[in-house]
N, C-alpha and C. Protein backbone atom coordinates (compact mmCIF):
# COMPACT_ATOMS: atom_id res chain seq x y z
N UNK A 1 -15.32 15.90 -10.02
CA UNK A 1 -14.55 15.10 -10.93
C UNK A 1 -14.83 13.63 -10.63
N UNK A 2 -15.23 13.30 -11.97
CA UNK A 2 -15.16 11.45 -11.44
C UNK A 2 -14.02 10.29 -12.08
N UNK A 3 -13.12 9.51 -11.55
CA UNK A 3 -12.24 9.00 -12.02
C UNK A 3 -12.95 7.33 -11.95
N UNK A 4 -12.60 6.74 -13.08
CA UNK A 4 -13.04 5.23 -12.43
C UNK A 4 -12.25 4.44 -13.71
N UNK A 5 -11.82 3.23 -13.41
CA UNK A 5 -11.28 2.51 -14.40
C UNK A 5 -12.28 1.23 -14.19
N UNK A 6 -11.74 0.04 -15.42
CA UNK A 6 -11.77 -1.33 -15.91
C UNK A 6 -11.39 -2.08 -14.54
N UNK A 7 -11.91 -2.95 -13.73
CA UNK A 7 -11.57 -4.12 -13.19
C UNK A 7 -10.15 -4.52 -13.92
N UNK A 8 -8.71 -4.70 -12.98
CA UNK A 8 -7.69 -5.48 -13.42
C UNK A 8 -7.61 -3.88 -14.18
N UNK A 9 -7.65 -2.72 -14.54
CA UNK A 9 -7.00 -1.98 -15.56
C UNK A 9 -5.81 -1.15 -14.40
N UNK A 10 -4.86 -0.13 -15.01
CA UNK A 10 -4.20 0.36 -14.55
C UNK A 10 -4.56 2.77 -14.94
N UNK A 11 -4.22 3.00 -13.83
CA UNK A 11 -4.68 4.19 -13.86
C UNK A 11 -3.52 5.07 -13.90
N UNK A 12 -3.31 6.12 -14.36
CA UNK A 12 -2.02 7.24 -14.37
C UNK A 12 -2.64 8.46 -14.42
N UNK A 13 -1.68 9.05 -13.14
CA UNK A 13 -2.20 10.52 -12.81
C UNK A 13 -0.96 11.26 -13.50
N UNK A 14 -0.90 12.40 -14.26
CA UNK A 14 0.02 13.06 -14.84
C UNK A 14 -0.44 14.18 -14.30
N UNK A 15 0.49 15.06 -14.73
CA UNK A 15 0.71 16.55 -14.72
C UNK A 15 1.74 17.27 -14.41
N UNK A 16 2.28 18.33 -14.20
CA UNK A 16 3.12 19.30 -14.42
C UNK A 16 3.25 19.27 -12.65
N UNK A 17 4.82 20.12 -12.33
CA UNK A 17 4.90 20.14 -11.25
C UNK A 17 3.75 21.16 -10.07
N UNK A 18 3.42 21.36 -9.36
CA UNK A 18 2.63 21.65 -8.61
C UNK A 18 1.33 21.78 -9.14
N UNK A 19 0.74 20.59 -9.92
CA UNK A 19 -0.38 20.62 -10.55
C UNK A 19 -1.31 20.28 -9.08
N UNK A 20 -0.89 19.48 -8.35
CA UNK A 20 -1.83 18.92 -7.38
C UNK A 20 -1.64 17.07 -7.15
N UNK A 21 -1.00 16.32 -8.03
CA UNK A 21 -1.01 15.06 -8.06
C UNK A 21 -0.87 14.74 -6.92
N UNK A 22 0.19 15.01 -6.05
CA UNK A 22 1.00 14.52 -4.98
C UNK A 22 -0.66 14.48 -3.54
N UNK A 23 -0.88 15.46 -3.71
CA UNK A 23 -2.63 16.24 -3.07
C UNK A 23 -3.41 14.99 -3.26
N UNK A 24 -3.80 15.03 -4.66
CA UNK A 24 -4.63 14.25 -4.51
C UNK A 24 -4.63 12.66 -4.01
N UNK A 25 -3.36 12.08 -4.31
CA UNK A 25 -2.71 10.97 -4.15
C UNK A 25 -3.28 10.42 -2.42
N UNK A 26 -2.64 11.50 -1.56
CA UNK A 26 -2.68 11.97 -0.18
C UNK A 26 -4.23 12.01 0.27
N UNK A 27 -5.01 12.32 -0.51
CA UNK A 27 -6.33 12.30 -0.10
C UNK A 27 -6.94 11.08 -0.45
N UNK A 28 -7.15 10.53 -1.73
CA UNK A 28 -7.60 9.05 -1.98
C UNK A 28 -6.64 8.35 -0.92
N UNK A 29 -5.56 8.24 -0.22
CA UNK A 29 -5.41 7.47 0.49
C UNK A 29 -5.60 7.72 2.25
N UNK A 30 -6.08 8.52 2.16
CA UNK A 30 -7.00 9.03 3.55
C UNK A 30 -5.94 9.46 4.58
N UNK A 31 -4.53 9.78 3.68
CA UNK A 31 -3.57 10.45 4.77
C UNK A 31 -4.19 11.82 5.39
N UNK A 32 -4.55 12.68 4.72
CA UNK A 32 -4.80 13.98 5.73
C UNK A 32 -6.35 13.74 5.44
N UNK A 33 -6.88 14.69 6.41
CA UNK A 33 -8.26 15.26 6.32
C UNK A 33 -8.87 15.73 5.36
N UNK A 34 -9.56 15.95 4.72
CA UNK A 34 -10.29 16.67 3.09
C UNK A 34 -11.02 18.05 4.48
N UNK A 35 -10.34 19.25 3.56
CA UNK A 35 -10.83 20.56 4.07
C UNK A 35 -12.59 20.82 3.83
N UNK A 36 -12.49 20.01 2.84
CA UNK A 36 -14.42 20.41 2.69
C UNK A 36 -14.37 19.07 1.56
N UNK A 37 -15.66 18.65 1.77
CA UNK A 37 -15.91 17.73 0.80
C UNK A 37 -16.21 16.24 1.09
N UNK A 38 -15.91 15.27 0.01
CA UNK A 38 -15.90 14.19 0.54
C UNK A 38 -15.17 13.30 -0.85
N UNK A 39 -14.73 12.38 -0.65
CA UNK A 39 -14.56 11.37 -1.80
C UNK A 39 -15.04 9.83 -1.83
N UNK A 40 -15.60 9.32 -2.85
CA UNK A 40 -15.79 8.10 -2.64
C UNK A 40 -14.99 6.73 -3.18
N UNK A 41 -14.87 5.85 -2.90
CA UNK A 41 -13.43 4.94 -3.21
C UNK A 41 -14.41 3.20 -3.11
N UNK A 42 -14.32 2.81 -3.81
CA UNK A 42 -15.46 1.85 -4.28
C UNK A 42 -17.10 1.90 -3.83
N UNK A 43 -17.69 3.27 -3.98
CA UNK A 43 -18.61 3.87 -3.47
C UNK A 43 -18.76 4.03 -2.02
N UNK A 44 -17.67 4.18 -1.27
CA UNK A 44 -17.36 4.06 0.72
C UNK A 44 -16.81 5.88 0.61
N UNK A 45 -17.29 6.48 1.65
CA UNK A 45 -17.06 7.58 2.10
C UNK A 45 -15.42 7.73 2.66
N UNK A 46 -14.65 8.40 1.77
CA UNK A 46 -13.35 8.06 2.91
C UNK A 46 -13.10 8.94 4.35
N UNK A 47 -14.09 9.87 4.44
CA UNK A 47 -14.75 10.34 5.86
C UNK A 47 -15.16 9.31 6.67
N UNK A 48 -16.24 9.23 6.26
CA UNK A 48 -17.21 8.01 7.07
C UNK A 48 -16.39 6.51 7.76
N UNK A 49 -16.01 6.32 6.73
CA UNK A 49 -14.99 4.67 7.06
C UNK A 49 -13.72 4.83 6.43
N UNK A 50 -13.21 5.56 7.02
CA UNK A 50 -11.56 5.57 6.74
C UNK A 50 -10.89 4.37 6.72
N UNK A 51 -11.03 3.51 7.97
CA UNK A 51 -10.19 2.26 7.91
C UNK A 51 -10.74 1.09 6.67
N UNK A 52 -12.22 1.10 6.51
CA UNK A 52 -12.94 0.49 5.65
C UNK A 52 -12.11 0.83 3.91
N UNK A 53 -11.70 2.38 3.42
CA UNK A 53 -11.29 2.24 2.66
C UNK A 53 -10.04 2.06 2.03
N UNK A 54 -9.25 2.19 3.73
CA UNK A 54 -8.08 2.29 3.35
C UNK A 54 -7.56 0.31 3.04
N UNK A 55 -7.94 -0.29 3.29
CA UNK A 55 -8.49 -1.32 2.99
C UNK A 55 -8.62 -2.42 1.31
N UNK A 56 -9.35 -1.05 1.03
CA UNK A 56 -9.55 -1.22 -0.83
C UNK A 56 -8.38 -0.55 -1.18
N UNK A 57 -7.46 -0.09 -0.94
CA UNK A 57 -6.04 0.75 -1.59
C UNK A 57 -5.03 0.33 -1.30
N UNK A 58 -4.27 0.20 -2.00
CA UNK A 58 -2.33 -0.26 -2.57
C UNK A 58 -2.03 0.82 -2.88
N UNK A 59 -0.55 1.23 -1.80
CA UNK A 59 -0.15 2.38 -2.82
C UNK A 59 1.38 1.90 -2.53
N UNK A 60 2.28 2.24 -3.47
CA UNK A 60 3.61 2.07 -3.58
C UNK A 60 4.29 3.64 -3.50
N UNK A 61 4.82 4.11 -2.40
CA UNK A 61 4.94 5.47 -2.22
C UNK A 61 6.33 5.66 -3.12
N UNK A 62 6.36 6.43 -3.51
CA UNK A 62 8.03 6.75 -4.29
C UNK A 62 9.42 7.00 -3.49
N UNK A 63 8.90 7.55 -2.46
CA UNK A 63 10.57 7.52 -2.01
C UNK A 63 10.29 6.12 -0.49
N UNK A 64 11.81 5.31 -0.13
CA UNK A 64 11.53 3.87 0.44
C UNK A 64 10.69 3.96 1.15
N UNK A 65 9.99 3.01 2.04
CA UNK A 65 8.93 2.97 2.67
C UNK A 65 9.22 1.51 3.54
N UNK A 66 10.38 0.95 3.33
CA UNK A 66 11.22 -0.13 3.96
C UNK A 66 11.84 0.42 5.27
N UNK A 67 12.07 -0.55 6.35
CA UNK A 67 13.08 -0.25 7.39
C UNK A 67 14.21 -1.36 7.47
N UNK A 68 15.26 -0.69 6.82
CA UNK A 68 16.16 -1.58 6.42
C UNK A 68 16.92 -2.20 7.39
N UNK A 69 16.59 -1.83 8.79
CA UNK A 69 17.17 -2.84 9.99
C UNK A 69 16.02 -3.88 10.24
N UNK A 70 15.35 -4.32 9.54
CA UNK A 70 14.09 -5.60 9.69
C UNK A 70 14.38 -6.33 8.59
N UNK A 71 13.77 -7.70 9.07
CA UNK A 71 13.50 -8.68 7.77
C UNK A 71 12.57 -7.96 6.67
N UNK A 72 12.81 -8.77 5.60
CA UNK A 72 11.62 -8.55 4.67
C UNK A 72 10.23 -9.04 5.30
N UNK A 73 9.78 -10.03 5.73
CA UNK A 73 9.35 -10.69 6.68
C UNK A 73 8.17 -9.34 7.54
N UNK A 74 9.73 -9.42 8.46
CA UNK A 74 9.30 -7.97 9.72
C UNK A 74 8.48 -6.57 9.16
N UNK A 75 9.09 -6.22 7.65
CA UNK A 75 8.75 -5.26 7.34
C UNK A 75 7.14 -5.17 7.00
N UNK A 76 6.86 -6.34 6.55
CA UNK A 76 5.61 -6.79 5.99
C UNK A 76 4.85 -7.04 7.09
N UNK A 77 5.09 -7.60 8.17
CA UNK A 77 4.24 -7.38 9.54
C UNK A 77 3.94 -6.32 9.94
N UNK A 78 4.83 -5.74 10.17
CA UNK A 78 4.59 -4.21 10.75
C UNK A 78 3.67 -3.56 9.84
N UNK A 79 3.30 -3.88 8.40
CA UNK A 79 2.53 -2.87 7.52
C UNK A 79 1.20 -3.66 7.87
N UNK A 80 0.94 -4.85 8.24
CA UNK A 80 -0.21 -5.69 8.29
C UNK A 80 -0.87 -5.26 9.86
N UNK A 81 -0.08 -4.35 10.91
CA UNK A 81 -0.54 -3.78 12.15
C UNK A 81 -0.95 -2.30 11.90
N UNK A 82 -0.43 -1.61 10.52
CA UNK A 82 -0.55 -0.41 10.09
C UNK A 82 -1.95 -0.50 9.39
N UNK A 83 -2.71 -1.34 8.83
CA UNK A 83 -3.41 -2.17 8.28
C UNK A 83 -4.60 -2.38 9.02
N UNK A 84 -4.26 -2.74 10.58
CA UNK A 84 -5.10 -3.67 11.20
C UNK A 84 -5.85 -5.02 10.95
N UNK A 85 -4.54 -5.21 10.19
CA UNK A 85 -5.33 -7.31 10.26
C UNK A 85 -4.98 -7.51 10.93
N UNK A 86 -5.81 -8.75 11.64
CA UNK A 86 -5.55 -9.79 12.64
C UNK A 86 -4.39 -10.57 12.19
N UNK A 87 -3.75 -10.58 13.80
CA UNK A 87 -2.46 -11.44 13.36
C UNK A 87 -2.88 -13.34 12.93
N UNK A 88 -3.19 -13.75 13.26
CA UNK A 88 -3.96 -15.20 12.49
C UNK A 88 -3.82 -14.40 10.87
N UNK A 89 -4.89 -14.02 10.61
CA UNK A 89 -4.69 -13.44 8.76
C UNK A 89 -3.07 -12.95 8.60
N UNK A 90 -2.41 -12.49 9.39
CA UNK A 90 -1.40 -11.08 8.91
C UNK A 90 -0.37 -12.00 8.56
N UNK A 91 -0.29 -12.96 9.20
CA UNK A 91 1.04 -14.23 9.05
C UNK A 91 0.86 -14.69 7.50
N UNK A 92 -0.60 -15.12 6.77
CA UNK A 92 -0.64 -15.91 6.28
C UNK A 92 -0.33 -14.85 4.83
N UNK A 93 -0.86 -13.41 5.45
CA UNK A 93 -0.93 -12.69 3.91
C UNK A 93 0.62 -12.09 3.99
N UNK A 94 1.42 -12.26 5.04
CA UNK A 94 2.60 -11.83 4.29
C UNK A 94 3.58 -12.75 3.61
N UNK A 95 3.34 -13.68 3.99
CA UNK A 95 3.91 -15.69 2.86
C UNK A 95 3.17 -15.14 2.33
N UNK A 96 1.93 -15.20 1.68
CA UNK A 96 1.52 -15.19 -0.02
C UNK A 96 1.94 -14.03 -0.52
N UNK A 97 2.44 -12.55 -0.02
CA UNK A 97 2.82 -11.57 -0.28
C UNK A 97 4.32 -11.67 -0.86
N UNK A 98 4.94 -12.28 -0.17
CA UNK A 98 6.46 -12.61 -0.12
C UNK A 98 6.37 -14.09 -1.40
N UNK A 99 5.52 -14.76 -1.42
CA UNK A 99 6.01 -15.60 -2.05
C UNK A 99 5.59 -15.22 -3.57
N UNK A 100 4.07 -14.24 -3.65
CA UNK A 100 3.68 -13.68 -5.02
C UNK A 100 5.02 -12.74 -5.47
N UNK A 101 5.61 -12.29 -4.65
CA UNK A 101 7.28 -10.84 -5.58
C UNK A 101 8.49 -12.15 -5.43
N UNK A 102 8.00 -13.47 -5.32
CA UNK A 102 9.41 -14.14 -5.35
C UNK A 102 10.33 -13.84 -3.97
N UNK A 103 10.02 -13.76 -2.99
CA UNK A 103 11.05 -13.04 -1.73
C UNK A 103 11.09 -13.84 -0.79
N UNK A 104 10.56 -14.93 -0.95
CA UNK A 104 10.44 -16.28 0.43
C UNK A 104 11.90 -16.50 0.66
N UNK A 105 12.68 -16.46 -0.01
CA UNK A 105 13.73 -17.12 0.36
C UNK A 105 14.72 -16.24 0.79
N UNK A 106 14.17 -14.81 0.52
CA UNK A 106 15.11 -13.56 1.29
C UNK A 106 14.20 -12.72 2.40
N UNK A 107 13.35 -13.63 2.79
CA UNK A 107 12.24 -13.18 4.12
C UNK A 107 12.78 -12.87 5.19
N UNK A 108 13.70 -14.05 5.72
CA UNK A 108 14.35 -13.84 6.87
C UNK A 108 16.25 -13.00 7.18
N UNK A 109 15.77 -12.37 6.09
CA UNK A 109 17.37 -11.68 5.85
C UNK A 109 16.93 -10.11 5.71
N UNK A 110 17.92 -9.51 6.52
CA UNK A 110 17.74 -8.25 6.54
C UNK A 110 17.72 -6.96 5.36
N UNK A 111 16.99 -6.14 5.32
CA UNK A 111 16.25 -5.21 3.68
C UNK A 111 17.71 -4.69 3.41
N UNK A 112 18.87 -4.32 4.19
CA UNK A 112 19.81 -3.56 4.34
C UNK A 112 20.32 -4.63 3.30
N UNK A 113 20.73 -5.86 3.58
CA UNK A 113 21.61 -6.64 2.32
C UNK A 113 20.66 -7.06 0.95
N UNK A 114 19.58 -6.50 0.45
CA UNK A 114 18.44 -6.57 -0.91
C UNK A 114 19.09 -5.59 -1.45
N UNK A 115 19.18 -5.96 -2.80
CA UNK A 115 19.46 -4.86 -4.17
C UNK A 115 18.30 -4.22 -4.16
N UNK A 116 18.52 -3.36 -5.12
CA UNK A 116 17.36 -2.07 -5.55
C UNK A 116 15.92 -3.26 -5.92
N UNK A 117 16.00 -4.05 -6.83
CA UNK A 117 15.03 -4.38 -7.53
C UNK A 117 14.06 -5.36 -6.32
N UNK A 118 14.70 -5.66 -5.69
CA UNK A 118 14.10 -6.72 -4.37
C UNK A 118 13.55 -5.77 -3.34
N UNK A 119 14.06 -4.36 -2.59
CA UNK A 119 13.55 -3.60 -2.54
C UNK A 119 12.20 -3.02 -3.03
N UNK A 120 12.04 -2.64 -4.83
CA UNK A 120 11.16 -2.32 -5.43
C UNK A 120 9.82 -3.64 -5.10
N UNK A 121 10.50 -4.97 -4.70
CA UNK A 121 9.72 -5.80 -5.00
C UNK A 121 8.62 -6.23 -3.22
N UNK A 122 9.64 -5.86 -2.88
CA UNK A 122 8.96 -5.84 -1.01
C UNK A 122 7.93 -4.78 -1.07
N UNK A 123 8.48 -3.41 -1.36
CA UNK A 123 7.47 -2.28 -1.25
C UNK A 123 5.97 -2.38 -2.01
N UNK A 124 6.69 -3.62 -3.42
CA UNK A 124 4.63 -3.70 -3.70
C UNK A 124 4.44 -4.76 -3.08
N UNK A 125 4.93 -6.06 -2.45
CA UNK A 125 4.60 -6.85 -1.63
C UNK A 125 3.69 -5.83 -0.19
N UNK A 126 3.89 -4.52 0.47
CA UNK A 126 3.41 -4.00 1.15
C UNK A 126 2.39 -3.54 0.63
N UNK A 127 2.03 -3.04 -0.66
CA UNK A 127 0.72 -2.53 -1.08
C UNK A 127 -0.55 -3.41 -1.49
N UNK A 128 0.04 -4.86 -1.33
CA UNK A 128 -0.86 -6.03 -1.21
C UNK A 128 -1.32 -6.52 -0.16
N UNK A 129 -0.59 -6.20 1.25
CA UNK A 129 -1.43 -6.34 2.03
C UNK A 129 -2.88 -6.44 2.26
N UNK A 130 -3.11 -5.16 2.18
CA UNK A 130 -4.38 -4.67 2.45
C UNK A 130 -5.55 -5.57 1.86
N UNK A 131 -5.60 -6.12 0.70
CA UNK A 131 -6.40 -6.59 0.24
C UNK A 131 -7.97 -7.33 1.31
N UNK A 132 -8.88 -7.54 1.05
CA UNK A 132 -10.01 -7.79 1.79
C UNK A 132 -10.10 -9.15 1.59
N UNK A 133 -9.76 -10.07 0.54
CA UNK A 133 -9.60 -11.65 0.64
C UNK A 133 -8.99 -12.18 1.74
């Protein structure tokens, strides 16, 4: 199967319950092992260079992915060591992270006092990390 979109486009996986989505999701993002096979993710082996591709991927998981006894701040560090950026880079990409969802000014305040939507807005602030810029 080959999936590929538009530069800047947006992609949607559908299907019925135990179609496999959740599977495949799990594998493009190099959480488990692939039993046989291989996949490629901007033409990179996600065998071969796992950390390399995990790298090229944002994912916003559905159920929280916040630790609501940390800053917004904290939370975003800790994903930038999950990550492996250098802390020099990791400082700078979680201010542009925090300041691209609007959250600079609720950085240093704990996830436990954020409404739902500031929440929603940290968790894709975490799927920007990764980026290679």
């Amino acid at each position: 199967m080959n999936i590929s979109r538009e530069e800047g486009g947006i992609f949607a996986l559908l299907g019925s319950n135990g179609a496999g989505k959740t599977t495949a999701i799990k594998l493009l993002t190099t959480l488990p092992e692939p039993a046989s096979g291989d996949t490629l993710i901007d033409g990179i082996s996600i065998i071969k260079y796992l950390f390399k591709v995990r790298r090229l991927i944002g994912y916003v998981p559905q159920m929280i992915s916040v630790d609501c006894t940390l800053t917004g701040y904290g939370n975003l560090l800790l994903f930038t060591k999950l990550y492996d950026i250098p802390s020099k880079e990791a400082k700078r990409r979680v201010w542009e992270s925090l300041e691209f969802m609007n959250l600079t000014d609720h950085a240093r305040k704990a996830v436990k006092t954020y409404f739902g939507r500031m929440i929603r807005k940290l968790k894709i602030a975490q799927s920007m990390l990764h980026r290679s810029n």
